[in-house]
C-alpha atoms as a PDB file:
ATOM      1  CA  UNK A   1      12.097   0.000 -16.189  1.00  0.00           C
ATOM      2  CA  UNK A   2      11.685  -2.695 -13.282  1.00  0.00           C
ATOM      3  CA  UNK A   3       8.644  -1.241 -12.092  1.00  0.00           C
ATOM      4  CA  UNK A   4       6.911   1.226  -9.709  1.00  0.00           C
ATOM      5  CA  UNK A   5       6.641   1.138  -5.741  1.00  0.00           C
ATOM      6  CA  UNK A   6       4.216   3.034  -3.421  1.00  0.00           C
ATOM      7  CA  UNK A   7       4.753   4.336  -0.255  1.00  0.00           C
ATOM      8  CA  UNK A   8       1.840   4.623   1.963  1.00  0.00           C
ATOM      9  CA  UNK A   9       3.579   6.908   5.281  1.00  0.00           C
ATOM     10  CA  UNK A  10       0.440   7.217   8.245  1.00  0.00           C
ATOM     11  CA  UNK A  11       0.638   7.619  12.010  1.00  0.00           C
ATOM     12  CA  UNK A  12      -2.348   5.636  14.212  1.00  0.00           C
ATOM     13  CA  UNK A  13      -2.410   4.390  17.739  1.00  0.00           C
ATOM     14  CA  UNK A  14      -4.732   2.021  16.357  1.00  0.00           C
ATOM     15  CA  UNK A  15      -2.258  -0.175  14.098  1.00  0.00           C
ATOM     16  CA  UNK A  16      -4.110  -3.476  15.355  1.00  0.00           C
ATOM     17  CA  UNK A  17      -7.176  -2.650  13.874  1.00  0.00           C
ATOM     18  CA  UNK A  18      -5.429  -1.356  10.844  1.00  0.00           C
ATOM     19  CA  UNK A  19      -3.636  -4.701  10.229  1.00  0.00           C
ATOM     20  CA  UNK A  20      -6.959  -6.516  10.859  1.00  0.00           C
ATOM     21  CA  UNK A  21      -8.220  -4.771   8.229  1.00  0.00           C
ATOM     22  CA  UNK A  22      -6.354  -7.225   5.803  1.00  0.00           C
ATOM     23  CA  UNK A  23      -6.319  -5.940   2.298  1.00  0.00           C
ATOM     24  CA  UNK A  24      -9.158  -4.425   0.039  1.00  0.00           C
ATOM     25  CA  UNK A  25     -10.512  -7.414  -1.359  1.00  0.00           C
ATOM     26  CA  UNK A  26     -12.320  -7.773  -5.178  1.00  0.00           C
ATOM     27  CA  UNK A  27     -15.848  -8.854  -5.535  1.00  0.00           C
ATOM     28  CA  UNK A  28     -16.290 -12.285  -6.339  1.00  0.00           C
ATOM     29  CA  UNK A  29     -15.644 -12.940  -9.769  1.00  0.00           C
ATOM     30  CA  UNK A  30     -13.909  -9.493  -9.961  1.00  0.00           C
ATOM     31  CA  UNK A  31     -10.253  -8.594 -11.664  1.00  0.00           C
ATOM     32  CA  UNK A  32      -7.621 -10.056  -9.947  1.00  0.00           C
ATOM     33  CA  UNK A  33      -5.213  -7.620  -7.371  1.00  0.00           C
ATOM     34  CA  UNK A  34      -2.928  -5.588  -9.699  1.00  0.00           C
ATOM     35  CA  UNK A  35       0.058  -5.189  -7.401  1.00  0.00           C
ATOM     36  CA  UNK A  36       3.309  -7.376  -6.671  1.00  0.00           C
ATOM     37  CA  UNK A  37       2.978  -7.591  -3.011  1.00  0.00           C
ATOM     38  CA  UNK A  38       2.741  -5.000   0.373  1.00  0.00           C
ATOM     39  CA  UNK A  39       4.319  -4.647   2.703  1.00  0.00           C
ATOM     40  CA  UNK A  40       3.495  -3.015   6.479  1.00  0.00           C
ATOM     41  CA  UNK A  41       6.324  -1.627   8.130  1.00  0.00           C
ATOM     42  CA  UNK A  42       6.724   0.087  11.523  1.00  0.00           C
ATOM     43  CA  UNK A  43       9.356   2.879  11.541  1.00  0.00           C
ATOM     44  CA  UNK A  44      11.545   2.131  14.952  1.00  0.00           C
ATOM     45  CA  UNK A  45      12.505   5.948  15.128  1.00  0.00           C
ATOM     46  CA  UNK A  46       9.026   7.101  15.331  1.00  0.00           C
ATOM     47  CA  UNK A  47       6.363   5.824  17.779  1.00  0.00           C
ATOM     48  CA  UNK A  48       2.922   5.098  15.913  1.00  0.00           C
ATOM     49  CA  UNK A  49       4.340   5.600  12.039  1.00  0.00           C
ATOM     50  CA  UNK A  50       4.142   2.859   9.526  1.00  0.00           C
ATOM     51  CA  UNK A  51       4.615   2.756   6.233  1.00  0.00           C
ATOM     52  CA  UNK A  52       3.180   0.572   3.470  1.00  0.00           C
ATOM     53  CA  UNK A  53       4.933  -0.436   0.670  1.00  0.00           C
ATOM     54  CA  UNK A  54       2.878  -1.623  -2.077  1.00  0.00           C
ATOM     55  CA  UNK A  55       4.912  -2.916  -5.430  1.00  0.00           C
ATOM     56  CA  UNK A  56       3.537  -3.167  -9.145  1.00  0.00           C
ATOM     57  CA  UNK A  57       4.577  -3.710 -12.767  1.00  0.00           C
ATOM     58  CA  UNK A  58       4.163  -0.665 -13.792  1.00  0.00           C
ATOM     59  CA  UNK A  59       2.739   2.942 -12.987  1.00  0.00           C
ATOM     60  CA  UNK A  60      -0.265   2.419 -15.112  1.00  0.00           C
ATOM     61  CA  UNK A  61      -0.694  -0.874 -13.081  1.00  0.00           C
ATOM     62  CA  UNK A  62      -0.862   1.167  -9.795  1.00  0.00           C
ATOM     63  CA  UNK A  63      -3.326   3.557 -11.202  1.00  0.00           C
ATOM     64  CA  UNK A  64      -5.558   1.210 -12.312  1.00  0.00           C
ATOM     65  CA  UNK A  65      -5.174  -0.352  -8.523  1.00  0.00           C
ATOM     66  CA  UNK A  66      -6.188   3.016  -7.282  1.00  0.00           C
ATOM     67  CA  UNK A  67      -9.203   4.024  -9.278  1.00  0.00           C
ATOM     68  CA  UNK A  68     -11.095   0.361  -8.260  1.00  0.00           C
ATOM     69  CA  UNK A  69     -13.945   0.952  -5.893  1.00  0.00           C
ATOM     70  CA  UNK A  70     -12.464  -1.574  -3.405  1.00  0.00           C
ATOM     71  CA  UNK A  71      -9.328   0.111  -3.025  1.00  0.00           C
ATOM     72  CA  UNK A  72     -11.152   3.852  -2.076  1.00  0.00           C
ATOM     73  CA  UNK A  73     -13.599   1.971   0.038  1.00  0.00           C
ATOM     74  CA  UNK A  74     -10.367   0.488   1.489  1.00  0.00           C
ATOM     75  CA  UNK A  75      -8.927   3.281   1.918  1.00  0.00           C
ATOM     76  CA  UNK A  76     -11.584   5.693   3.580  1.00  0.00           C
ATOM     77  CA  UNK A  77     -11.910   2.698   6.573  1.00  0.00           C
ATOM     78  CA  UNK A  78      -8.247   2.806   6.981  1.00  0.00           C
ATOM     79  CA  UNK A  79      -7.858   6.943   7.013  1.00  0.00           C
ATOM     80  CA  UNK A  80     -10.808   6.845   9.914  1.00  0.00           C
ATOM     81  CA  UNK A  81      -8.192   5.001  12.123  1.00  0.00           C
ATOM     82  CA  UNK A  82      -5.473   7.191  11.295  1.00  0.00           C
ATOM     83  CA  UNK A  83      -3.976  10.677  13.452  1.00  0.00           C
ATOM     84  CA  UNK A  84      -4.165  12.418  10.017  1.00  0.00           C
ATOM     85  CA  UNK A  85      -3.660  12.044   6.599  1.00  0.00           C
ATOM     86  CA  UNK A  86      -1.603  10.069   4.972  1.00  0.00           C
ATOM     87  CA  UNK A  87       1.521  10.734   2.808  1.00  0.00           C
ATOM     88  CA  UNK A  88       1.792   8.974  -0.391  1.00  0.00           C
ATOM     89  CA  UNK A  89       5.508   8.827  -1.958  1.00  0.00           C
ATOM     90  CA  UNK A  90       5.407   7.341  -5.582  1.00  0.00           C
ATOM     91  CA  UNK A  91       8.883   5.833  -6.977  1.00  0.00           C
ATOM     92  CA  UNK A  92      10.154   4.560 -10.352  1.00  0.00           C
ATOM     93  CA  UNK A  93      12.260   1.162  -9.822  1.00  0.00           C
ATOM     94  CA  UNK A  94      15.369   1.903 -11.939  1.00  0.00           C
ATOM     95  CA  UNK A  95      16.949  -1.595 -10.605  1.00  0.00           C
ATOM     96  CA  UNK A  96      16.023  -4.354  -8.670  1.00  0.00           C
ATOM     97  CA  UNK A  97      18.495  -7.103  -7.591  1.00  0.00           C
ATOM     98  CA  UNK A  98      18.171  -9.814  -5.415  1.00  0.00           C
ATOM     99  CA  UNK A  99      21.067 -12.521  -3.428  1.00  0.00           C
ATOM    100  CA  UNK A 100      19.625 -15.326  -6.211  1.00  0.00           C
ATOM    101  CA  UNK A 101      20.922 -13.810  -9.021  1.00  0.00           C
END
């Protein structure tokens, strides 16, 4: 398997102050981020929804991710500047290709 991907879908008027957040951060000297990369994305078809896609080695990977303090702590500040909550879509990669081969 190639991997897993999260999908983070939330609605805010306050997507400034969401993307100032940054990311959660470790403590100094603390494990190193366990995903691939994110990404924020702003659905044209629907005023004030984003999604978030967040990419890791593996599902276990993304767990682990989840269950660090920094990431609920992270995650509370974000839901207080959302409309509601959020909706989390989690997804297999079966294959991943890209235009270098």
């Amino acid at each position: 398997m190639a991997g897993f991907v999260q999908i983070i879908e939330f609605q805010t008027s306050r997507i400034d102050e969401v993307l100032a957040m940054g990311r959660p951060t470790a403590p100094e000297g603390g494990p190193a981020p366990t995903f691939r990369y994110i990404q924020v994305t702003a659905d044209r078809d629907r005023p004030n929804t984003y999604l978030t896609l967040v990419s890791f080695d593996s599902f276990d990977s993304a767990m682990e991710n989840s269950n660090r303090p920094e990431t609920g702590e992270f995650a509370a500040a974000m839901a207080a500047l959302c409309d509601g909550p959020p909706i989390f879509r989690n997804l297999d990669v079966l294959r991943e290709e890209s235009p270098e081969g």
